[in-house]
Structures are given as C-alpha cells and as structure tokens.
C-alpha atoms as a PDB file:
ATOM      1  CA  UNK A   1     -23.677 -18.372  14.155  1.00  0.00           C
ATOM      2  CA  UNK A   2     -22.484 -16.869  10.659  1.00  0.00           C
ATOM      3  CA  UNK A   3     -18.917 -16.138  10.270  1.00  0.00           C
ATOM      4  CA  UNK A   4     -16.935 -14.164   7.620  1.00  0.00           C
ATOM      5  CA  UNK A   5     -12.985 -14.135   7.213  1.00  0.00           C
ATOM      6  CA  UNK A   6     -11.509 -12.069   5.151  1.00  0.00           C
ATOM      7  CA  UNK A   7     -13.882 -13.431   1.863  1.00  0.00           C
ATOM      8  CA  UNK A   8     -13.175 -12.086  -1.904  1.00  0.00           C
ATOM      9  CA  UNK A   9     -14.626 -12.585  -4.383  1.00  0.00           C
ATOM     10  CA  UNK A  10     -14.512 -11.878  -8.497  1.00  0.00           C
ATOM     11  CA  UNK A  11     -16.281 -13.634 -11.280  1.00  0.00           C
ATOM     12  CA  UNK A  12     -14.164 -14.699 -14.092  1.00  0.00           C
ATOM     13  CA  UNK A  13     -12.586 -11.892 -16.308  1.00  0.00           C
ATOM     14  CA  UNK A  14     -14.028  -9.213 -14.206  1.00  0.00           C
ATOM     15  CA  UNK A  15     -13.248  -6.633 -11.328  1.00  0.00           C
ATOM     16  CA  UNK A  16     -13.771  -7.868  -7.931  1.00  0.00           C
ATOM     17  CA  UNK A  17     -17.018  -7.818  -6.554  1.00  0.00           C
ATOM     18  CA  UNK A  18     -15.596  -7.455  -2.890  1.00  0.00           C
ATOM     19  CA  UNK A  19     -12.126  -7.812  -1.335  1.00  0.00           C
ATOM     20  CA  UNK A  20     -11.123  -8.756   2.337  1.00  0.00           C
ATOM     21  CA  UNK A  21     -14.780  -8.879   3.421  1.00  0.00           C
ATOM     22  CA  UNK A  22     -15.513  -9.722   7.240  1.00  0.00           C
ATOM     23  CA  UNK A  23     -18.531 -10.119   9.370  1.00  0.00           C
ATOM     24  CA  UNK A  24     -20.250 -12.098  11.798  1.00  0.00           C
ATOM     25  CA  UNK A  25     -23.686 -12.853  12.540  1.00  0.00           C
ATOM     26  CA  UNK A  26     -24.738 -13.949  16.036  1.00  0.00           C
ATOM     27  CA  UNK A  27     -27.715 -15.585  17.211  1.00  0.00           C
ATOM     28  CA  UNK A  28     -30.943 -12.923  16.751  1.00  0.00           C
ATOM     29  CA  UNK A  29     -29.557 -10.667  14.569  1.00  0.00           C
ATOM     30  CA  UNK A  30     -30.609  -9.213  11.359  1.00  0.00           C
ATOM     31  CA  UNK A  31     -27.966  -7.854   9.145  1.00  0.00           C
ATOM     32  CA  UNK A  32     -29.216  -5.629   6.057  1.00  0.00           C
ATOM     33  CA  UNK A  33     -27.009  -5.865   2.533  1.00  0.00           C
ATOM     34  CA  UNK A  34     -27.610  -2.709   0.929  1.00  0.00           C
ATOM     35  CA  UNK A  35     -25.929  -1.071  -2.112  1.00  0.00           C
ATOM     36  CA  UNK A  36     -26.621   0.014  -6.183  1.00  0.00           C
ATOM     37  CA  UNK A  37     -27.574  -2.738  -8.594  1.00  0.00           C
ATOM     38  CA  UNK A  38     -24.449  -4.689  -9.596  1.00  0.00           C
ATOM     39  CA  UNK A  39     -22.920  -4.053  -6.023  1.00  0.00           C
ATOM     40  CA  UNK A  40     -22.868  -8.196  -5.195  1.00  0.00           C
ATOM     41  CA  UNK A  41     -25.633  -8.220  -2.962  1.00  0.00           C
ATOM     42  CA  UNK A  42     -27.308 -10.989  -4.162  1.00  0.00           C
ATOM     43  CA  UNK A  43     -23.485 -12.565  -5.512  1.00  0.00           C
ATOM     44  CA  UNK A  44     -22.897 -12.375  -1.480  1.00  0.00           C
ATOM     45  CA  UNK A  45     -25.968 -14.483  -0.557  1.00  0.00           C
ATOM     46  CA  UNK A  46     -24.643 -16.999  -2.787  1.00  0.00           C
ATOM     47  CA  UNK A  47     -21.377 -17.326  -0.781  1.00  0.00           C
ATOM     48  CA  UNK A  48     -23.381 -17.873   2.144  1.00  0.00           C
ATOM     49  CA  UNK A  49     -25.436 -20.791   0.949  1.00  0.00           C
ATOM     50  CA  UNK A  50     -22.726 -22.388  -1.009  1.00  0.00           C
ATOM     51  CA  UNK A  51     -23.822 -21.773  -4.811  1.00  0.00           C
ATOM     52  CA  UNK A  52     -20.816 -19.869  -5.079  1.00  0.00           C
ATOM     53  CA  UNK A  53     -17.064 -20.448  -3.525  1.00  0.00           C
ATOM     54  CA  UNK A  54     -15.061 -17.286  -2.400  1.00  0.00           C
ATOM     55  CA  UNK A  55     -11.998 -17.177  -4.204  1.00  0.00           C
ATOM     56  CA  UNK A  56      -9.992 -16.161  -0.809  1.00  0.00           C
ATOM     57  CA  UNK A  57     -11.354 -16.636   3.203  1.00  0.00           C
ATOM     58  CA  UNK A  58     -14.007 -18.724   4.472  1.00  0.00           C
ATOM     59  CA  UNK A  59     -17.283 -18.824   5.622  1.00  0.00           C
ATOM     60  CA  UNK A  60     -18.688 -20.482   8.757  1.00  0.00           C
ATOM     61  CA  UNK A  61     -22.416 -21.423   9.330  1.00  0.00           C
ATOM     62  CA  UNK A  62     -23.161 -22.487  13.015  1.00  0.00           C
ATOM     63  CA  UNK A  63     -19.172 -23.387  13.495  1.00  0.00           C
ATOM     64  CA  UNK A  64     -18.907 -25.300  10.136  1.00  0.00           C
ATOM     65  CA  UNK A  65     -16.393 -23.954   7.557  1.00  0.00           C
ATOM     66  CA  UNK A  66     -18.944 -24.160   4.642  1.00  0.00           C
ATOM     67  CA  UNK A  67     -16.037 -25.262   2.192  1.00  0.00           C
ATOM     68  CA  UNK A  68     -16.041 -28.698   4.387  1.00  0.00           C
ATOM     69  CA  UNK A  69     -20.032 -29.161   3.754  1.00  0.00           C
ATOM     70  CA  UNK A  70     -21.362 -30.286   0.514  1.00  0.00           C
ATOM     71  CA  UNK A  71     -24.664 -28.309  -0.594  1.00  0.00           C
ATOM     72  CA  UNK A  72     -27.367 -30.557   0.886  1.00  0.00           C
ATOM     73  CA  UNK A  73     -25.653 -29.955   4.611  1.00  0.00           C
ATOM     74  CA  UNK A  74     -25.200 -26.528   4.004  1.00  0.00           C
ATOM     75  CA  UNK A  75     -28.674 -25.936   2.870  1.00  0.00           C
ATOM     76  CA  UNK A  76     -29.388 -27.821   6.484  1.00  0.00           C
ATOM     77  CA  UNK A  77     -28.079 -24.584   8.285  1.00  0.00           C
ATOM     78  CA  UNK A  78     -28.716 -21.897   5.922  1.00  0.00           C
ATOM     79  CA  UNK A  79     -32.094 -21.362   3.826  1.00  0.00           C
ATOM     80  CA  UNK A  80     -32.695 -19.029   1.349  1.00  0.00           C
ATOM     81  CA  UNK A  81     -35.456 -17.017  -0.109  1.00  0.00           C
ATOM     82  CA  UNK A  82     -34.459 -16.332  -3.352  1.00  0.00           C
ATOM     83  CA  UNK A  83     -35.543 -13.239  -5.037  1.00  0.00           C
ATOM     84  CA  UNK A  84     -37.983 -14.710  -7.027  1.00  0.00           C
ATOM     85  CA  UNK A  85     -40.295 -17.005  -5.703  1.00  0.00           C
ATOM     86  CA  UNK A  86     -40.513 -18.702  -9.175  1.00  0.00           C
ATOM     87  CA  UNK A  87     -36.865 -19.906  -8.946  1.00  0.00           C
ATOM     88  CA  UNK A  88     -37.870 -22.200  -6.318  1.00  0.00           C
ATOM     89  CA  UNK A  89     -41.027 -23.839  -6.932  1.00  0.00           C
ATOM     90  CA  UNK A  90     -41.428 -27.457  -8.335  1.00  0.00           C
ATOM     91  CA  UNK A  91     -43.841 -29.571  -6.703  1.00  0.00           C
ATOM     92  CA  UNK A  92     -47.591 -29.580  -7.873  1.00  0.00           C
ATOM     93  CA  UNK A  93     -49.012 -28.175  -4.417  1.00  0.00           C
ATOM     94  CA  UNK A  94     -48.217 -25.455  -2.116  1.00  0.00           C
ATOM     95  CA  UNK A  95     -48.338 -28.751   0.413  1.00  0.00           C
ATOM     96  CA  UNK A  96     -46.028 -30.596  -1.086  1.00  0.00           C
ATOM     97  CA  UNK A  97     -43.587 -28.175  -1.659  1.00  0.00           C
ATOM     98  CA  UNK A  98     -43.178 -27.291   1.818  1.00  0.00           C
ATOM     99  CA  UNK A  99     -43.116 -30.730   2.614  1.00  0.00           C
ATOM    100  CA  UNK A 100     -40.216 -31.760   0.041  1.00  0.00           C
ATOM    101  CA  UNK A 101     -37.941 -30.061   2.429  1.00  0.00           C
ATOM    102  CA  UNK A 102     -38.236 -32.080   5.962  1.00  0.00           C
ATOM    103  CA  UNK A 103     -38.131 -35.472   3.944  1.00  0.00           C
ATOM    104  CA  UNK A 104     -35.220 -34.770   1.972  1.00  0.00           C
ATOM    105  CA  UNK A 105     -33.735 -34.065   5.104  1.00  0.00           C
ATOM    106  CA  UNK A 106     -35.041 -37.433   7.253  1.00  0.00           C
ATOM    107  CA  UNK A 107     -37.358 -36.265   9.526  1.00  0.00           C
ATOM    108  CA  UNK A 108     -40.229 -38.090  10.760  1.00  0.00           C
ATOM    109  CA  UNK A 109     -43.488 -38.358   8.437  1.00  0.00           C
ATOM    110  CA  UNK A 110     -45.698 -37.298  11.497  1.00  0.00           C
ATOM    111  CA  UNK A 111     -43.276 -34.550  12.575  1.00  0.00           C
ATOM    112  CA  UNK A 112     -42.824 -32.936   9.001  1.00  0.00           C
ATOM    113  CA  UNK A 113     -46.432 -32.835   8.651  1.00  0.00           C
ATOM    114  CA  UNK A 114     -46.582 -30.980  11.743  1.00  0.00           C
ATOM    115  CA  UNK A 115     -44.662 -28.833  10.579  1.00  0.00           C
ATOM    116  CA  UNK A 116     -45.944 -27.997   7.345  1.00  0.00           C
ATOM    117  CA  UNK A 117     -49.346 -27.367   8.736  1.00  0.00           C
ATOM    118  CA  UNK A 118     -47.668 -24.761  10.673  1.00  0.00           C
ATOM    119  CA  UNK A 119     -45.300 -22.954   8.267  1.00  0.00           C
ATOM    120  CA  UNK A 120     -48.301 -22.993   5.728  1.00  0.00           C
ATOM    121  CA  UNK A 121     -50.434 -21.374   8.461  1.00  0.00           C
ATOM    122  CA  UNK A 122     -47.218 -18.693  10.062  1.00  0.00           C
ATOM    123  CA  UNK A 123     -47.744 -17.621   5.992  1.00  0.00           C
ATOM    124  CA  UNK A 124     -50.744 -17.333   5.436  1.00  0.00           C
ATOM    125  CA  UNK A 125     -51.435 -20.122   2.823  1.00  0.00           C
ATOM    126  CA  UNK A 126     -53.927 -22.353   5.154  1.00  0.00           C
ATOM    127  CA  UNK A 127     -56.490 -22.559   2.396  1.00  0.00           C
ATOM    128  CA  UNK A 128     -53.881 -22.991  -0.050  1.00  0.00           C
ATOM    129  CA  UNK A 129     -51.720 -26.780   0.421  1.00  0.00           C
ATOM    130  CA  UNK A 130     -53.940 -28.096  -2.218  1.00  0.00           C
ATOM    131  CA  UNK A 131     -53.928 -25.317  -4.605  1.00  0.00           C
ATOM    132  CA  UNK A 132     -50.574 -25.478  -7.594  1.00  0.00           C
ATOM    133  CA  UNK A 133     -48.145 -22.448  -6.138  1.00  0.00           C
ATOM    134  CA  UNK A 134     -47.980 -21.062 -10.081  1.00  0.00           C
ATOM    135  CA  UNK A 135     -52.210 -20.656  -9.542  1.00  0.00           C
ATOM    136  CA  UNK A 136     -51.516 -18.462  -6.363  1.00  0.00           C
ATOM    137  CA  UNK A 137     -51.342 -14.581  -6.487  1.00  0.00           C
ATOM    138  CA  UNK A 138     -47.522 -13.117  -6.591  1.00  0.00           C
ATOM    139  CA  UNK A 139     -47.429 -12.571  -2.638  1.00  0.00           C
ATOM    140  CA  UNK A 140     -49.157 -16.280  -1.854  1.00  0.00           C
ATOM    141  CA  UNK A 141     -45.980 -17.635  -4.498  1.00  0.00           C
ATOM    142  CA  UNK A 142     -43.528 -15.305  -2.504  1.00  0.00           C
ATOM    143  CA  UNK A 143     -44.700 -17.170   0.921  1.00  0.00           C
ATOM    144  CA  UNK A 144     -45.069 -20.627  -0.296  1.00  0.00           C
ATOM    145  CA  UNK A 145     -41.366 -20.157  -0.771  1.00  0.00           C
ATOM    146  CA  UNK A 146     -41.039 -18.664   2.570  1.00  0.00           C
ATOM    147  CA  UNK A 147     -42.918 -21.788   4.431  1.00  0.00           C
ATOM    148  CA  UNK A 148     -40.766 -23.878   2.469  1.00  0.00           C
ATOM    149  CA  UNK A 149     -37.767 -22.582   4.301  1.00  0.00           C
ATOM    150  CA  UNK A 150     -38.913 -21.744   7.338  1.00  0.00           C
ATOM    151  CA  UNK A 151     -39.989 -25.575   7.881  1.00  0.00           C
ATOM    152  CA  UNK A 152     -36.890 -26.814   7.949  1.00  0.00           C
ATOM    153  CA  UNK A 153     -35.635 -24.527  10.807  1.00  0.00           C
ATOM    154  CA  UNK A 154     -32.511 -23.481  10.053  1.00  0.00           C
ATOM    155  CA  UNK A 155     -29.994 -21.921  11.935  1.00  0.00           C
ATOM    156  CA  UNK A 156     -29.318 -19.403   9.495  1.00  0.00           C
ATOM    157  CA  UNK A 157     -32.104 -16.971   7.068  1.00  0.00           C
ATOM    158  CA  UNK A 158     -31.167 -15.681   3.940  1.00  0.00           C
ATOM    159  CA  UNK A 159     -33.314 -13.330   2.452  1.00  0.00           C
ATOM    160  CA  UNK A 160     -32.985 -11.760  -0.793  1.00  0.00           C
ATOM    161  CA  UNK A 161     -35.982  -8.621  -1.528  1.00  0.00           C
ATOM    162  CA  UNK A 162     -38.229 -10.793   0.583  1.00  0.00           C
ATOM    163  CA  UNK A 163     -40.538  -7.275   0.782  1.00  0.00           C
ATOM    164  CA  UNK A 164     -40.876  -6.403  -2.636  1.00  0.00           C
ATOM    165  CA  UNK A 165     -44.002  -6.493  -4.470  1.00  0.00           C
ATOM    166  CA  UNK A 166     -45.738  -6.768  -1.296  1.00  0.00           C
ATOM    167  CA  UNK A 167     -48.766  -5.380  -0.193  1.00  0.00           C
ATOM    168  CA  UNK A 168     -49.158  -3.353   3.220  1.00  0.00           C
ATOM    169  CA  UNK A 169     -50.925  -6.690   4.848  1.00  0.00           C
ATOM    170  CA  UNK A 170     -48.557  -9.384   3.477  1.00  0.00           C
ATOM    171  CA  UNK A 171     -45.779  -6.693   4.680  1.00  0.00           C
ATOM    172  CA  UNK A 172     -47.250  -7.073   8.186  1.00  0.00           C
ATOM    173  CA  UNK A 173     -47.192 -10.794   8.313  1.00  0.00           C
ATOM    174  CA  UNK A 174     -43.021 -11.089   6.738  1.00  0.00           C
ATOM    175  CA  UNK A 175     -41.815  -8.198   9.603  1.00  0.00           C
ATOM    176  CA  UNK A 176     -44.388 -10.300  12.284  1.00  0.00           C
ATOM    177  CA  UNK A 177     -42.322 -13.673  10.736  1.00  0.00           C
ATOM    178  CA  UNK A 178     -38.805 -11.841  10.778  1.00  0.00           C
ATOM    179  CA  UNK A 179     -39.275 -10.835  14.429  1.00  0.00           C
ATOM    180  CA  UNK A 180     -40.665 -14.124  15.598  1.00  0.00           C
ATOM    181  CA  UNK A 181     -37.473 -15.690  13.666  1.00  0.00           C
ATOM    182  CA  UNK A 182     -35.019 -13.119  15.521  1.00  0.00           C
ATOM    183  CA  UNK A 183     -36.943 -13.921  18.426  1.00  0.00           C
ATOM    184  CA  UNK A 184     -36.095 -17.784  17.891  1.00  0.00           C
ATOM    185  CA  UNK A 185     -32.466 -17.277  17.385  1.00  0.00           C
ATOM    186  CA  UNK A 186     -31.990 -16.969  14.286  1.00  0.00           C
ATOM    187  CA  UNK A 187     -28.957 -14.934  12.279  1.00  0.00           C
ATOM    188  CA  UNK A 188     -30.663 -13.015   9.492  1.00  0.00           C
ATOM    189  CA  UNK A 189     -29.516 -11.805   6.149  1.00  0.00           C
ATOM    190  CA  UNK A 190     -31.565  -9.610   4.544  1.00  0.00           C
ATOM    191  CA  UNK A 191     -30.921  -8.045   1.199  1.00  0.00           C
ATOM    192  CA  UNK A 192     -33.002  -5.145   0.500  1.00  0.00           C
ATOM    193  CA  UNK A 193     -33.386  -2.179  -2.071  1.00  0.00           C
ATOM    194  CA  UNK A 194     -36.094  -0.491   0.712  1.00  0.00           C
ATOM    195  CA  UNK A 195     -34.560   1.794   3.202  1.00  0.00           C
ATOM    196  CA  UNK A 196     -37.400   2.080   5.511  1.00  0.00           C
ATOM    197  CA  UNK A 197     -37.848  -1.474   5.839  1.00  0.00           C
ATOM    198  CA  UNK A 198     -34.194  -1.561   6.393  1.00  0.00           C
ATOM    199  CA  UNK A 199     -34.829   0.667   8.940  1.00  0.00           C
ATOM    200  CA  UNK A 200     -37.540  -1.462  10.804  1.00  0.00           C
ATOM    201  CA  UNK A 201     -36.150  -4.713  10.655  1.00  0.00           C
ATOM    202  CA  UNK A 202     -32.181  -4.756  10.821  1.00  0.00           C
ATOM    203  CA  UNK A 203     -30.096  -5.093  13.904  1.00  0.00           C
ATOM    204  CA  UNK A 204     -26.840  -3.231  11.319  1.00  0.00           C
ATOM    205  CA  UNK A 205     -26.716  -2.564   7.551  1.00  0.00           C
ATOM    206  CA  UNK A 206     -23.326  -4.000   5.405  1.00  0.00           C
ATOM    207  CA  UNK A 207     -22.906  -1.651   2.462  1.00  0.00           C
ATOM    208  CA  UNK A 208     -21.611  -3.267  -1.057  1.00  0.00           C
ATOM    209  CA  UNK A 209     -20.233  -0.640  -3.343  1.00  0.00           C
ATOM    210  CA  UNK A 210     -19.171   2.174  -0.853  1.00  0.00           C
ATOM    211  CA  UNK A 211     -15.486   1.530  -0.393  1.00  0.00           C
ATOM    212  CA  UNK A 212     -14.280  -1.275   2.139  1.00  0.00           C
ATOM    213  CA  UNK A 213     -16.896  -2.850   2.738  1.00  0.00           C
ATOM    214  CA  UNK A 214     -17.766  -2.325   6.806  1.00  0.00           C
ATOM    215  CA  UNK A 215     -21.076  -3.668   9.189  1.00  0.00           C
ATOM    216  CA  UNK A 216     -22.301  -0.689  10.841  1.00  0.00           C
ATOM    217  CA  UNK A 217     -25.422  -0.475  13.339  1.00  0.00           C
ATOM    218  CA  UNK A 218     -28.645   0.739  11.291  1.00  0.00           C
ATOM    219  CA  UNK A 219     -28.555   4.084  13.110  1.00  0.00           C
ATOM    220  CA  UNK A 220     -25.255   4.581  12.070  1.00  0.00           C
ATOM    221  CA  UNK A 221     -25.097   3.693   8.967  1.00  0.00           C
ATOM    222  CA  UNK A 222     -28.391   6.038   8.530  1.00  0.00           C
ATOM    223  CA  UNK A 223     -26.668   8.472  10.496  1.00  0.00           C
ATOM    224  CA  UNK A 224     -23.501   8.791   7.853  1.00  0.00           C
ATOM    225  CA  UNK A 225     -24.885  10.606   4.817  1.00  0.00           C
ATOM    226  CA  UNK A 226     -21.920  10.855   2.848  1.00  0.00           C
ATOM    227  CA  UNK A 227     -21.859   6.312   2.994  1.00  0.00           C
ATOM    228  CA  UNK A 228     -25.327   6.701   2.283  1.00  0.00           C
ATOM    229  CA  UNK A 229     -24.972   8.259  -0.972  1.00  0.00           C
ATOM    230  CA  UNK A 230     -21.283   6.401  -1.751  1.00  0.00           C
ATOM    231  CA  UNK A 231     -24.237   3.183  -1.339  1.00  0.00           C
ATOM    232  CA  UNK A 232     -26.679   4.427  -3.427  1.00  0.00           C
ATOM    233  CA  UNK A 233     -29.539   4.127  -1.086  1.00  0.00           C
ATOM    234  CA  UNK A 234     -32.311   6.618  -0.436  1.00  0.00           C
ATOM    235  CA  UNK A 235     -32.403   7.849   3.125  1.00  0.00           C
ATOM    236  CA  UNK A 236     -35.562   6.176   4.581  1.00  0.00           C
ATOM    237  CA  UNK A 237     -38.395   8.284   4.380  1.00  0.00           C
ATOM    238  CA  UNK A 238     -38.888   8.861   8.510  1.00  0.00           C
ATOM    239  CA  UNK A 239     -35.440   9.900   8.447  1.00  0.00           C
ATOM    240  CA  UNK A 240     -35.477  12.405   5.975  1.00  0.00           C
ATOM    241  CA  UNK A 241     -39.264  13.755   7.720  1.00  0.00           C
ATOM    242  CA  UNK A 242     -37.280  14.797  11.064  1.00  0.00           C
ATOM    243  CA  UNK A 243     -34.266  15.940   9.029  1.00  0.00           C
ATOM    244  CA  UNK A 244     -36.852  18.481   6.998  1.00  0.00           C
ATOM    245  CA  UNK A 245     -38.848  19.078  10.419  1.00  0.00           C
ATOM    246  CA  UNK A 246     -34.949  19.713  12.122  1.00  0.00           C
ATOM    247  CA  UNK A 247     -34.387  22.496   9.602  1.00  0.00           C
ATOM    248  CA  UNK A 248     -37.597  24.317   9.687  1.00  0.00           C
ATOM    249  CA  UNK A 249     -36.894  27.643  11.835  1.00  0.00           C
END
C-alpha cells in the first residue's frame, strides 16, 4: 500500500532530518510517527503526499513511485489532515468544502453528493453543510477537514495531531472513524505527540530523533524504555499505572 526505500531527507543548509529511512504500510494498518519537536514528523508527512521530494529513495503509494505522479494524482491516493484545520479550509460552507474534493476529481454529481452527506454525517457536522467552517467551534473545523478527506476515499490516511484539542466525545467519534478506516483497508499514518492515544490506535510506532530510525510494534516500542526516552515521548499513562502497581511489594 505505502512503500519506503531507503528515503533522506535534509532541508537546505541544514543537518539531515532522516537518513536511509524504510518502511512499509500494508492495507489496515496504522503506523504512529512519534518523536521531540523538530524530529521531522510532520517534514515526513510531507514526503508522503508529495509537498516535499526526498533528496535520496522513493516513495510508493498503492504501487505508484510518487516521483512519477504529479500532486493532483498523488493527492488521489493519499489525503491528509493537516495539523491545523485552518490550513485547509476555503470554500464558504462546510458543504461545499467537502464537496470541492469529488469534483475536482470527476466523479459523478449524484455520487459526490452521496458522499458528502455521508462524510458530513461519519463527522458529526449534519447540521452544519450550510454553516461557514471559520463559524464552527475548533473540533467541528478539525472534522470538516476530516470529511473533506475522507470523501474522496483514498487508499492512503495521513494524519498529522488529528487528536489534539479534542474533547473526550469528539475523541470517541476520530478513534470510532480510524477503526472503521483500518477496518476498510486503509494504510494509516498518524503523527501524534499523545502516547496513550498512540497506544489505542497504532498497529507499530516509527520513532524520529532516536537514532536510525526503525518501525517497531506499539508494544515494543512501549516496551523499550531506553528508545522511549532517546524519542522524547512520555510513557502512556496505563503503562506507567501497571509499571507503579508492578513495583509495589
């Protein structure tokens, strides 16, 4: 589904960012990218949807080297929740920004409405098409920007903080979305600063800043204190419960 060879990477007149990187992503699985501030987490994401070019290696969405696709195809495999919602809103309704999607990519009036109708409701927002998505509350924004990937059913999620800010109910309805969308088949990338929602979501955590960077299976990765510190991550706060239960005589 997602494929990385051997990708570095290094903006201009700095350090790289990440050398000889290497993963892959298959159908139904959700990979965390973890690390400090200023580790390339969100630089990484980039690579994946094509705002960026690796400076070595290549990257493969559903069998396509990316570096063959111009943006508009890539963005037909691989959509991406930007970190904030505000970076991706234009239109003048919630409506019509999930619709600007399915006609820039062809499909059928009748069928993209259909499908709006239904991303608007998986999010929450069915009250909302009408309403401008600046006028909606910070977690309505977040999930107009969420239908407005998710209706174009790609093959591949990015997700950058798509928790944060979030309240305990709208953090019900992204895991209930995340698991119907692993469910679906979809490879998921998740970037994310919380460890416990790490914890409940991801399939295996990639940590940026920790050495070579390696994919490791959550409970592994959670598992390896000394990586967990080298990341800069806070052990979730289940794991470090039992841990403190573990050592009480």
């Amino acid at each position: 589904m997602l494929v990385v060879e051997d990708v570095s990477f290094a903006y201009p007149g700095s350090p790289p960012l990440f050398e000889h990187l290497s993963l892959r992503a298959g159908a139904g699985e959700i990979i965390a990218v973890v690390g400090r501030n200023g580790a390339g987490k969100s630089t990484f994401l980039r690579l994946l949807n094509g705002l960026l070019r690796p400076d070595r290696g290549a990257i493969f969405a559903a069998g396509t080297p990316t570096a063959k696709l111009k943006i508009n195809e890539i963005a037909a495999l691989v959509g991406t929740l930007f970190q904030t919602p505000e970076q991706q809103l234009f239109a003048g309704t919630a409506q019509e920004e999930v619709r600007f999607g399915p006609l820039q990519f062809g499909l059928d009036k009748d069928v993209a409405e259909r499908r709006v109708e239904a991303a608007l409701r998986r999010c929450g927002l069915e009250g909302s098409g009408s309403v401008h998505p600046l006028d909606l509350g910070y977690a309505e924004r977040r999930f107009v920007a969420l239908a407005s990937v998710l209706v174009n059913q790609p093959r591949i999620l990015l997700l950058d903080e798509p928790q944060r800010g979030l309240d305990r109910i709208w953090l019900g309805r992204l895991e209930t979305i995340i698991r119907e969308e692993r469910e679906a088949g979809r490879a998921i990338i998740l970037v994310c600063h919380d460890m416990d929602f790490v914890l409940r979501n991801a399939s295996a955590v990639l940590a940026l800043g920790a050495g070579h960077p390696r994919l490791m299976e959550t409970g592994a990765f959670f598992r390896d204190r000394d990586l967990v510190a080298q990341a800069s991550v806070t052990m979730p706060a289940r794991l470090q419960l039992e841990a403190l239960l573990a050592d009480r005589p």
